[in-house]
PDB file of N, CA and C in Angstrom:
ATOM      1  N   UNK A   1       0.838  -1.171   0.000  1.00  0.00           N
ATOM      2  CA  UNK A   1       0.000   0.000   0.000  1.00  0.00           C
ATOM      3  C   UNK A   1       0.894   1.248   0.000  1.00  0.00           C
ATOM      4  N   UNK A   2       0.613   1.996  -0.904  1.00  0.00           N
ATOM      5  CA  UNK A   2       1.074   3.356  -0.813  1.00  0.00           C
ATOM      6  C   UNK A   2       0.952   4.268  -0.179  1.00  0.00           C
ATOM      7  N   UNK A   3       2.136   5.052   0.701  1.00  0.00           N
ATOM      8  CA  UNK A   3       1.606   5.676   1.542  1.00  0.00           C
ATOM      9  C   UNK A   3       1.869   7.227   1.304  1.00  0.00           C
ATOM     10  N   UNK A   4       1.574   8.166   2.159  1.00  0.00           N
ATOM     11  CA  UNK A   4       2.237   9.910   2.328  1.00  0.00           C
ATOM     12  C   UNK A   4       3.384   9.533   2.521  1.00  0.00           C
ATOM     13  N   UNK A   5       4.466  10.292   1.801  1.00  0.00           N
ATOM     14  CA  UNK A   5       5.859  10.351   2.117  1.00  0.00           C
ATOM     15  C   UNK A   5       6.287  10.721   3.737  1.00  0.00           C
ATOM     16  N   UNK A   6       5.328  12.001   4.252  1.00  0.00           N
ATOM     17  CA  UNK A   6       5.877  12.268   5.490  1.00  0.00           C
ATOM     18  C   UNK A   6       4.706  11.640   6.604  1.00  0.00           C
ATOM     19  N   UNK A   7       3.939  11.000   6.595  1.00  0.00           N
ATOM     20  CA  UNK A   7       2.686  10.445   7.018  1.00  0.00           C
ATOM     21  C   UNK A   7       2.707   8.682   7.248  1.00  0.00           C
ATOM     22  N   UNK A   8       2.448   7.831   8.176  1.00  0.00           N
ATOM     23  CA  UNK A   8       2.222   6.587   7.879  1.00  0.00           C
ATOM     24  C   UNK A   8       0.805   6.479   7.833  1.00  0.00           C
ATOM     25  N   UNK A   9      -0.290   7.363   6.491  1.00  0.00           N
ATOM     26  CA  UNK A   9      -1.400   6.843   6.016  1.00  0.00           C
ATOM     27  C   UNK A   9      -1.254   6.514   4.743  1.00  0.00           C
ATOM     28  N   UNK A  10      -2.473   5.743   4.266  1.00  0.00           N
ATOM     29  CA  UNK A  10      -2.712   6.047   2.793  1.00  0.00           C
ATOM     30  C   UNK A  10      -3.084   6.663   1.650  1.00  0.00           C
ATOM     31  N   UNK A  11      -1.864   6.541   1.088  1.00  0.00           N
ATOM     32  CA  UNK A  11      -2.159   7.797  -0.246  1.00  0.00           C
ATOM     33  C   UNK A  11      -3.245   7.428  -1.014  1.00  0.00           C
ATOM     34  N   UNK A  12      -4.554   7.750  -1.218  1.00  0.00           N
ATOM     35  CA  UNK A  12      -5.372   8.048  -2.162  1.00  0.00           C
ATOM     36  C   UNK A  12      -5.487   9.457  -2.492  1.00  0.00           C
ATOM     37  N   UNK A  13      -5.299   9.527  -4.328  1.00  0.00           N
ATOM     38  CA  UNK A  13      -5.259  10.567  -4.774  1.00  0.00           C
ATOM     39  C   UNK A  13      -6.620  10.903  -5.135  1.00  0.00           C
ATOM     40  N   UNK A  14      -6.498  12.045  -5.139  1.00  0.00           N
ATOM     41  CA  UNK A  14      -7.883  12.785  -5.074  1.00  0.00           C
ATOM     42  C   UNK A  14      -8.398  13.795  -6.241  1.00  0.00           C
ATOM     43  N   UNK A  15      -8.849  14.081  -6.847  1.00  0.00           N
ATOM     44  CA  UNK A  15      -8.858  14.976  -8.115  1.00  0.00           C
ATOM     45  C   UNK A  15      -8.987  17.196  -7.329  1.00  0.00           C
ATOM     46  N   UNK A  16      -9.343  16.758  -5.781  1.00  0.00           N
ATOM     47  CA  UNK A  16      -8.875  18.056  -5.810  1.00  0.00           C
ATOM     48  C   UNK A  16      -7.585  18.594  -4.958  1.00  0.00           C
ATOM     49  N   UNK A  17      -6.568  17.785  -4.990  1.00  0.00           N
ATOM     50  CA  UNK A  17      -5.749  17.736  -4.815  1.00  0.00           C
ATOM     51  C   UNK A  17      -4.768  18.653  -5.909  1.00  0.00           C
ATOM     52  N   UNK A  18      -5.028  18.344  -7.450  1.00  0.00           N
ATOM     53  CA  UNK A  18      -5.057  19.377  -8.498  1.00  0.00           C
ATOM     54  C   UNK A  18      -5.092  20.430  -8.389  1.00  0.00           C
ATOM     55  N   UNK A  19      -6.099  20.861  -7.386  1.00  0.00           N
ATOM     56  CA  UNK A  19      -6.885  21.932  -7.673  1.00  0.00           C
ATOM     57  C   UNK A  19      -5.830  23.196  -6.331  1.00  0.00           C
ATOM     58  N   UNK A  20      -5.811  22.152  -5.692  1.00  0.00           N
ATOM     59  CA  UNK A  20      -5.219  22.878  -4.148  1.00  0.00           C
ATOM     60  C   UNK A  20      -3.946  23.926  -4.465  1.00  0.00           C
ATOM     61  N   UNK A  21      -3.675  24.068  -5.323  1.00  0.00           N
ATOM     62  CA  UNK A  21      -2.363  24.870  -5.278  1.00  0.00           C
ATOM     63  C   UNK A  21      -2.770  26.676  -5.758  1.00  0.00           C
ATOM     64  N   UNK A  22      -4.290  26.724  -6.504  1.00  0.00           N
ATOM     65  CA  UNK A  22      -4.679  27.373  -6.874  1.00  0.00           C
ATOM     66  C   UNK A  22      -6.132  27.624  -6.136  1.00  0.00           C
ATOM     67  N   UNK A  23      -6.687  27.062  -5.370  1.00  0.00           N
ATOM     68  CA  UNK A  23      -7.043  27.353  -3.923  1.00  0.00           C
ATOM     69  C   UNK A  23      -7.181  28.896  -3.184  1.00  0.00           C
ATOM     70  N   UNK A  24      -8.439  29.497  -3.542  1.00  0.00           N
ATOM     71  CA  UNK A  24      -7.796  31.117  -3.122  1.00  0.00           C
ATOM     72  C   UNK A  24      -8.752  31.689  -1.654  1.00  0.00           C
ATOM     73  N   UNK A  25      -9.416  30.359  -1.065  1.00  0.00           N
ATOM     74  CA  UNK A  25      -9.839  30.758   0.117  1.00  0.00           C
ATOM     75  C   UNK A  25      -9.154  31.270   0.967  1.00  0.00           C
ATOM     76  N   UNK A  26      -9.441  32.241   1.756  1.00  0.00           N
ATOM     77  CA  UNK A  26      -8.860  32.462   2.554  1.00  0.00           C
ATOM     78  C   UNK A  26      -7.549  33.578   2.509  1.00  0.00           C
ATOM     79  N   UNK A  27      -7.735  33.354   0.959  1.00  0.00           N
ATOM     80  CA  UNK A  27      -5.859  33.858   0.806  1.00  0.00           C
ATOM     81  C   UNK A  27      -6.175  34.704  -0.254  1.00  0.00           C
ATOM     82  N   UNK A  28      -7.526  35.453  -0.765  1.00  0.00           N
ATOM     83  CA  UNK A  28      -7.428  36.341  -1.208  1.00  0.00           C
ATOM     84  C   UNK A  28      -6.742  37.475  -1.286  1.00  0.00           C
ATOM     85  N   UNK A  29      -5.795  37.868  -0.993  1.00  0.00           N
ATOM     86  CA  UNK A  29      -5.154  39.038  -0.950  1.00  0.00           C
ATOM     87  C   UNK A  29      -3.600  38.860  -1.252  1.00  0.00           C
ATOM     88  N   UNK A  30      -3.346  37.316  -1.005  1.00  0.00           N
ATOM     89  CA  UNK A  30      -1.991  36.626  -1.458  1.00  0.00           C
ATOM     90  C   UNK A  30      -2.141  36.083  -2.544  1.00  0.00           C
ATOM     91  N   UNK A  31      -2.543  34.921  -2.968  1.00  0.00           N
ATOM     92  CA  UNK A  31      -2.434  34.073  -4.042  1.00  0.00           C
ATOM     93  C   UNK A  31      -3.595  34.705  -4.869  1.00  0.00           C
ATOM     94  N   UNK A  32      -4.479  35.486  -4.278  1.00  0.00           N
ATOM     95  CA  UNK A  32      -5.478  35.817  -5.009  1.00  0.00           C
ATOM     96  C   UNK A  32      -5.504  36.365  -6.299  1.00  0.00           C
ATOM     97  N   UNK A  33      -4.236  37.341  -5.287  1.00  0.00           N
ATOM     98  CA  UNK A  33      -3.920  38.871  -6.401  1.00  0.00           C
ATOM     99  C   UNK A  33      -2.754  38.360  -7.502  1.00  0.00           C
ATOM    100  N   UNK A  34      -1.803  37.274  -6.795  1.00  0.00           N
ATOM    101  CA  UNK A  34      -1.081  36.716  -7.707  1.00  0.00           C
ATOM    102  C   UNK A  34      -1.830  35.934  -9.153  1.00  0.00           C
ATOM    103  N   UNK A  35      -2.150  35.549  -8.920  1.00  0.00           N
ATOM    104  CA  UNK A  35      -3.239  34.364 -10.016  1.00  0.00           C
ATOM    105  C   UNK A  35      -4.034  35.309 -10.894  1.00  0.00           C
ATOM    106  N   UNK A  36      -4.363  36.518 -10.168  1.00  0.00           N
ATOM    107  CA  UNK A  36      -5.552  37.898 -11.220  1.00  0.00           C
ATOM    108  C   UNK A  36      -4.512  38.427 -12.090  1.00  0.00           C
ATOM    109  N   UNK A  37      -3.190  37.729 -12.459  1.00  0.00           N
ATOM    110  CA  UNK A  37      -2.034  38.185 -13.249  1.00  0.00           C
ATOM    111  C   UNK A  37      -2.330  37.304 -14.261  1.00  0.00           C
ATOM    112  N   UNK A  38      -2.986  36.321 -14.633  1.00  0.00           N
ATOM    113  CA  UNK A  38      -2.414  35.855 -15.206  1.00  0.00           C
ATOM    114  C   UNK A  38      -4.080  35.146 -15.765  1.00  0.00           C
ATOM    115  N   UNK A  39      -4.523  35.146 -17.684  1.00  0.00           N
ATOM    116  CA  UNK A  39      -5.461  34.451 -17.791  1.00  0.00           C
ATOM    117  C   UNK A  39      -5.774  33.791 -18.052  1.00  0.00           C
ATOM    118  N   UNK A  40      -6.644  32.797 -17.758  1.00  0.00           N
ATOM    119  CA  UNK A  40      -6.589  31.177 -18.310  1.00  0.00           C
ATOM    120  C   UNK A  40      -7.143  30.881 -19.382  1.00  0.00           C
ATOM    121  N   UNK A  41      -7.443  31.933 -20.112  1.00  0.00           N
ATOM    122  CA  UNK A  41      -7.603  31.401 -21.591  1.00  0.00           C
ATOM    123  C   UNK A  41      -6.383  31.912 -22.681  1.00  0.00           C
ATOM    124  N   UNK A  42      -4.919  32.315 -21.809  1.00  0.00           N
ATOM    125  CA  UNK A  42      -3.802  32.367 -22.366  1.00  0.00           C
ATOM    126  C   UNK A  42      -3.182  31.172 -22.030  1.00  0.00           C
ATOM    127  N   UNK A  43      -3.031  30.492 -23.960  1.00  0.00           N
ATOM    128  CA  UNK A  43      -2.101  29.076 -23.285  1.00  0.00           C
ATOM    129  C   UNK A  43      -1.021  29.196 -22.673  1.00  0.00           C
ATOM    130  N   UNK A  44      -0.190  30.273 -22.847  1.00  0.00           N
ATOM    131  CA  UNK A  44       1.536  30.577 -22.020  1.00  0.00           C
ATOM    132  C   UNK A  44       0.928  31.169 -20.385  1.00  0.00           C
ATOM    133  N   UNK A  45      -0.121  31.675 -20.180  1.00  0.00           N
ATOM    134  CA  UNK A  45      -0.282  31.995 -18.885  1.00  0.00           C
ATOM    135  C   UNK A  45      -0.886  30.466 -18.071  1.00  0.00           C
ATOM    136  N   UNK A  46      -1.563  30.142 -18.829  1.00  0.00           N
ATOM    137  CA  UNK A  46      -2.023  28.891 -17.993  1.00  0.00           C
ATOM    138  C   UNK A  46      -1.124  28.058 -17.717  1.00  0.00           C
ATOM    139  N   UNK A  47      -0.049  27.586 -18.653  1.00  0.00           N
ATOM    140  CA  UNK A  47       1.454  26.988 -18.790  1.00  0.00           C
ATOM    141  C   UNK A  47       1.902  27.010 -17.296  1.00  0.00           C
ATOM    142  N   UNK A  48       1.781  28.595 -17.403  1.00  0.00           N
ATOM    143  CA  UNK A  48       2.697  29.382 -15.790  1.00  0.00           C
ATOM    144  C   UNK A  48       2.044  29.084 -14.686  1.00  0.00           C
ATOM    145  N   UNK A  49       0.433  28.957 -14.971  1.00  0.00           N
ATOM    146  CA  UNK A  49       0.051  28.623 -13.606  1.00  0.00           C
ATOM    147  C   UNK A  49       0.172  27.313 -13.221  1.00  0.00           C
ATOM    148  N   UNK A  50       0.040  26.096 -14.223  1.00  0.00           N
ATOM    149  CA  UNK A  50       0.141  24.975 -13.704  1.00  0.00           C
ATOM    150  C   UNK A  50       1.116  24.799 -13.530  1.00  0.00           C
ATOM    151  N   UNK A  51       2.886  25.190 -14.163  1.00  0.00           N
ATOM    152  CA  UNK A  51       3.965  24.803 -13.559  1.00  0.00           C
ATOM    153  C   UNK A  51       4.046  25.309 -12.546  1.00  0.00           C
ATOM    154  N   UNK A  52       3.779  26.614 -12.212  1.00  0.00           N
ATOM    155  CA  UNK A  52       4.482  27.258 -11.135  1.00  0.00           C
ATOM    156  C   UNK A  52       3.186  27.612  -9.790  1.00  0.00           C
ATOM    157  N   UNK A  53       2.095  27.072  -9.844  1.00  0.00           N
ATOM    158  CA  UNK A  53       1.210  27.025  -8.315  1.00  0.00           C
ATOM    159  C   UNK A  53       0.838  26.058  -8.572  1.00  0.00           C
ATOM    160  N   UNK A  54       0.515  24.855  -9.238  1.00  0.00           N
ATOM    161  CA  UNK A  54       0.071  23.472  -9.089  1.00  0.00           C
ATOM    162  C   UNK A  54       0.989  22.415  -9.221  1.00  0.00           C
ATOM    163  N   UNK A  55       1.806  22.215 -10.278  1.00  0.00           N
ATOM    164  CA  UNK A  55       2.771  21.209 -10.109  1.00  0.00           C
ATOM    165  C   UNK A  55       4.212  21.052  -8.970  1.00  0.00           C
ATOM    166  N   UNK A  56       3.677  22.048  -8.436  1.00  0.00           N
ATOM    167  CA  UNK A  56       4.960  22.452  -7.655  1.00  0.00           C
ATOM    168  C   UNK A  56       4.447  21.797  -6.104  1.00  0.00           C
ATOM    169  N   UNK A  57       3.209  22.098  -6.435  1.00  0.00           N
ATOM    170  CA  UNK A  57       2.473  20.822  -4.859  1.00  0.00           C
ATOM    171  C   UNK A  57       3.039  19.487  -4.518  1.00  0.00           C
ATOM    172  N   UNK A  58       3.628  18.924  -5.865  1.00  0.00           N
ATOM    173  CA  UNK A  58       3.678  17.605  -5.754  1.00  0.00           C
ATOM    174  C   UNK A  58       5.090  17.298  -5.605  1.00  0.00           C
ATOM    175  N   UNK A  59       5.999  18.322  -5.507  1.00  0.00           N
ATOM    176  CA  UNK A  59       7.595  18.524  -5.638  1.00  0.00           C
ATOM    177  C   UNK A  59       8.167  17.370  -4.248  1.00  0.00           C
ATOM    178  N   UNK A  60       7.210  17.256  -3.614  1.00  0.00           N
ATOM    179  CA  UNK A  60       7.383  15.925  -2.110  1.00  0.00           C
ATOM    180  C   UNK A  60       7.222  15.218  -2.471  1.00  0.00           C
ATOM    181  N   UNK A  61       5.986  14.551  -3.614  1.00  0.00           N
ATOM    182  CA  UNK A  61       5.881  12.847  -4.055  1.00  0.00           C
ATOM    183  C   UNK A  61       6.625  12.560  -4.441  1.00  0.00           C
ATOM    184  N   UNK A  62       6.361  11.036  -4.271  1.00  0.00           N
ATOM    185  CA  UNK A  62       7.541  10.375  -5.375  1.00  0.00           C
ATOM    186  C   UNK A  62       6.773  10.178  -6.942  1.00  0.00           C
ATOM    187  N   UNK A  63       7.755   9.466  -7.971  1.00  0.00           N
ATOM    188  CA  UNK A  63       7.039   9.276  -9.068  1.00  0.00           C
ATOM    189  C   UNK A  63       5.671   8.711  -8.765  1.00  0.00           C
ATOM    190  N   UNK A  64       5.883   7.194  -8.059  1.00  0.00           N
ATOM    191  CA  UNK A  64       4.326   6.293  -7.965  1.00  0.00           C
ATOM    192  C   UNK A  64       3.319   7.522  -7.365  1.00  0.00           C
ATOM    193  N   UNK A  65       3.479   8.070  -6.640  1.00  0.00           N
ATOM    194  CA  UNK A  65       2.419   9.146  -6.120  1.00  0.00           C
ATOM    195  C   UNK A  65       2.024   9.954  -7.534  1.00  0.00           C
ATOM    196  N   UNK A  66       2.642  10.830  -8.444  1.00  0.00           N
ATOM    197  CA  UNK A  66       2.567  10.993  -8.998  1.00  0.00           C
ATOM    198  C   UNK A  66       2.286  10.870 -10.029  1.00  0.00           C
ATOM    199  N   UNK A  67       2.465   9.486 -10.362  1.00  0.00           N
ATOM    200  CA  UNK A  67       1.907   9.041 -11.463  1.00  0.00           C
ATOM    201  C   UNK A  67       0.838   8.536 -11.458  1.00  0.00           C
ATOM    202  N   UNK A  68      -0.224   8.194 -10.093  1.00  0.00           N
ATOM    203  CA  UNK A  68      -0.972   7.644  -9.714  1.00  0.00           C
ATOM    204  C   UNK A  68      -2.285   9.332  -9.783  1.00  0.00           C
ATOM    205  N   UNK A  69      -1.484  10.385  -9.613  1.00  0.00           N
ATOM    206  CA  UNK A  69      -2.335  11.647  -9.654  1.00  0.00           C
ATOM    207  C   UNK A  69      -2.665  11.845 -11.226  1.00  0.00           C
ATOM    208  N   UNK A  70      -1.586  11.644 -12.008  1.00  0.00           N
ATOM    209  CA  UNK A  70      -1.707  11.897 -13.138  1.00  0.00           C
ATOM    210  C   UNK A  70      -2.578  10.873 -13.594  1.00  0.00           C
ATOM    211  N   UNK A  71      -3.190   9.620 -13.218  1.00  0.00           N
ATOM    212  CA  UNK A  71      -3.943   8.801 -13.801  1.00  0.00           C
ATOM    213  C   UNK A  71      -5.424   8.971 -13.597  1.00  0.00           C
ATOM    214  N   UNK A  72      -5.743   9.379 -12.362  1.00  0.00           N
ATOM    215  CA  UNK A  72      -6.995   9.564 -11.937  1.00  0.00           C
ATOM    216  C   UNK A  72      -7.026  10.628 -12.847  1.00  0.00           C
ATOM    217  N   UNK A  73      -6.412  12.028 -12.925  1.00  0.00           N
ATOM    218  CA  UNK A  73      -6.926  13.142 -14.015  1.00  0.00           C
ATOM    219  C   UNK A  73      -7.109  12.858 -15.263  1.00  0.00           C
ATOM    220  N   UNK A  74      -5.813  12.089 -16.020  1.00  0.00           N
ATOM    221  CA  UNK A  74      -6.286  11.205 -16.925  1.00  0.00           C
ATOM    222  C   UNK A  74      -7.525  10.117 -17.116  1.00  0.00           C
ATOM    223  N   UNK A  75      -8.022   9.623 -16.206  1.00  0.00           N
ATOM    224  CA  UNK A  75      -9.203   8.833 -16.733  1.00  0.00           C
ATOM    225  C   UNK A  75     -10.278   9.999 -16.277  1.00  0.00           C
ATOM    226  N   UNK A  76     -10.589  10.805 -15.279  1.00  0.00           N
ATOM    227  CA  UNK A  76     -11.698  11.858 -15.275  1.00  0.00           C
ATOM    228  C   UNK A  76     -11.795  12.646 -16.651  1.00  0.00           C
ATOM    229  N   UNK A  77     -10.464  12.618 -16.797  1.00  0.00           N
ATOM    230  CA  UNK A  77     -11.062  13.652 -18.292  1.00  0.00           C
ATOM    231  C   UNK A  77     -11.227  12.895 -19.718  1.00  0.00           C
ATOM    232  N   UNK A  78     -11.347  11.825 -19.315  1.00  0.00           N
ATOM    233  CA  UNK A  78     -11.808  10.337 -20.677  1.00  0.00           C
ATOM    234  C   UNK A  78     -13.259  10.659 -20.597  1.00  0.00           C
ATOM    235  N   UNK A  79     -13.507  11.005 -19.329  1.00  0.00           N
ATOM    236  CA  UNK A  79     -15.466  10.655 -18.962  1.00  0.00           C
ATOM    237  C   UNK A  79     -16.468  11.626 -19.353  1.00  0.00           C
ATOM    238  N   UNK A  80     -16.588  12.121 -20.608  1.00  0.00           N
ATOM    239  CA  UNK A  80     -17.164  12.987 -21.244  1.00  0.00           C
ATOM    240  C   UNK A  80     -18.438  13.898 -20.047  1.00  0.00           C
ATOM    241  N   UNK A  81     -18.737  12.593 -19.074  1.00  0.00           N
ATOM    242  CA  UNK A  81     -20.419  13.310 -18.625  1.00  0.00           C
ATOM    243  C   UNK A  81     -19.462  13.551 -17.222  1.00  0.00           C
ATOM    244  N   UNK A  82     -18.343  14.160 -16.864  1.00  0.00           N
ATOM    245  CA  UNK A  82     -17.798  14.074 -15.716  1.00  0.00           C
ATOM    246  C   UNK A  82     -17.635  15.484 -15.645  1.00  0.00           C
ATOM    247  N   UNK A  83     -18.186  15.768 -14.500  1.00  0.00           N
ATOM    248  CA  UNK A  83     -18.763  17.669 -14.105  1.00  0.00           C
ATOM    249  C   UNK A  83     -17.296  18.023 -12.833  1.00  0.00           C
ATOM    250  N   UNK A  84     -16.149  18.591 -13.626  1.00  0.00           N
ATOM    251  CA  UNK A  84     -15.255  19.138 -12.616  1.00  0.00           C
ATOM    252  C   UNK A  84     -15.614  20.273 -11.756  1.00  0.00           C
ATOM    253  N   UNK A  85     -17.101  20.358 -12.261  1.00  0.00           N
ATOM    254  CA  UNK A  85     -17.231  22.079 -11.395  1.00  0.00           C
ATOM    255  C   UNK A  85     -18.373  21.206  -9.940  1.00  0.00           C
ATOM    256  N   UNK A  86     -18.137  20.139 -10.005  1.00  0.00           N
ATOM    257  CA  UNK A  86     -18.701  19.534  -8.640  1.00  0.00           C
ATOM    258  C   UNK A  86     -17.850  19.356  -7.782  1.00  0.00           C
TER     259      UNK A  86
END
């Protein structure tokens, strides 16, 4: 069983786990104002946001963690009737 690197639980990946790096509860005035830089219907800005506030979440996993995140997003976005805004 796979576990958290710094944790003895189990890693199940989660699809908003994705999402967490770009996360602006709370932190409107930090990440908020950072992220209102940048728009997501620019492919080079969106580029920037997923390298640099989402992929950077995962800079602690190992590959299997990782590759195990990248699979669940990969099969959610196979599932045509699959509502990410739930």
């Amino acid at each position: 069983m796979l576990k958290w690197p710094m944790f003895d639980l189990p890693f199940e990946p989660l699809l908003s786990y994705w999402l967490g790096g770009i996360s602006i509860y709370d932190i409107e005035e930090t990440l908020g104002v950072a992220l209102s830089a940048y728009d997501p219907n620019d492919e080079a800005d969106r580029e920037v946001v997923i390298r640099d506030f989402i992929l950077t979440r995962f800079d602690d996993l190992t590959y299997r963690h990782r590759f195990l995140m990248v699979k669940l997003l990969e099969a959610s976005l196979k599932l045509p009737e699959f509502d990410f805004s739930g």
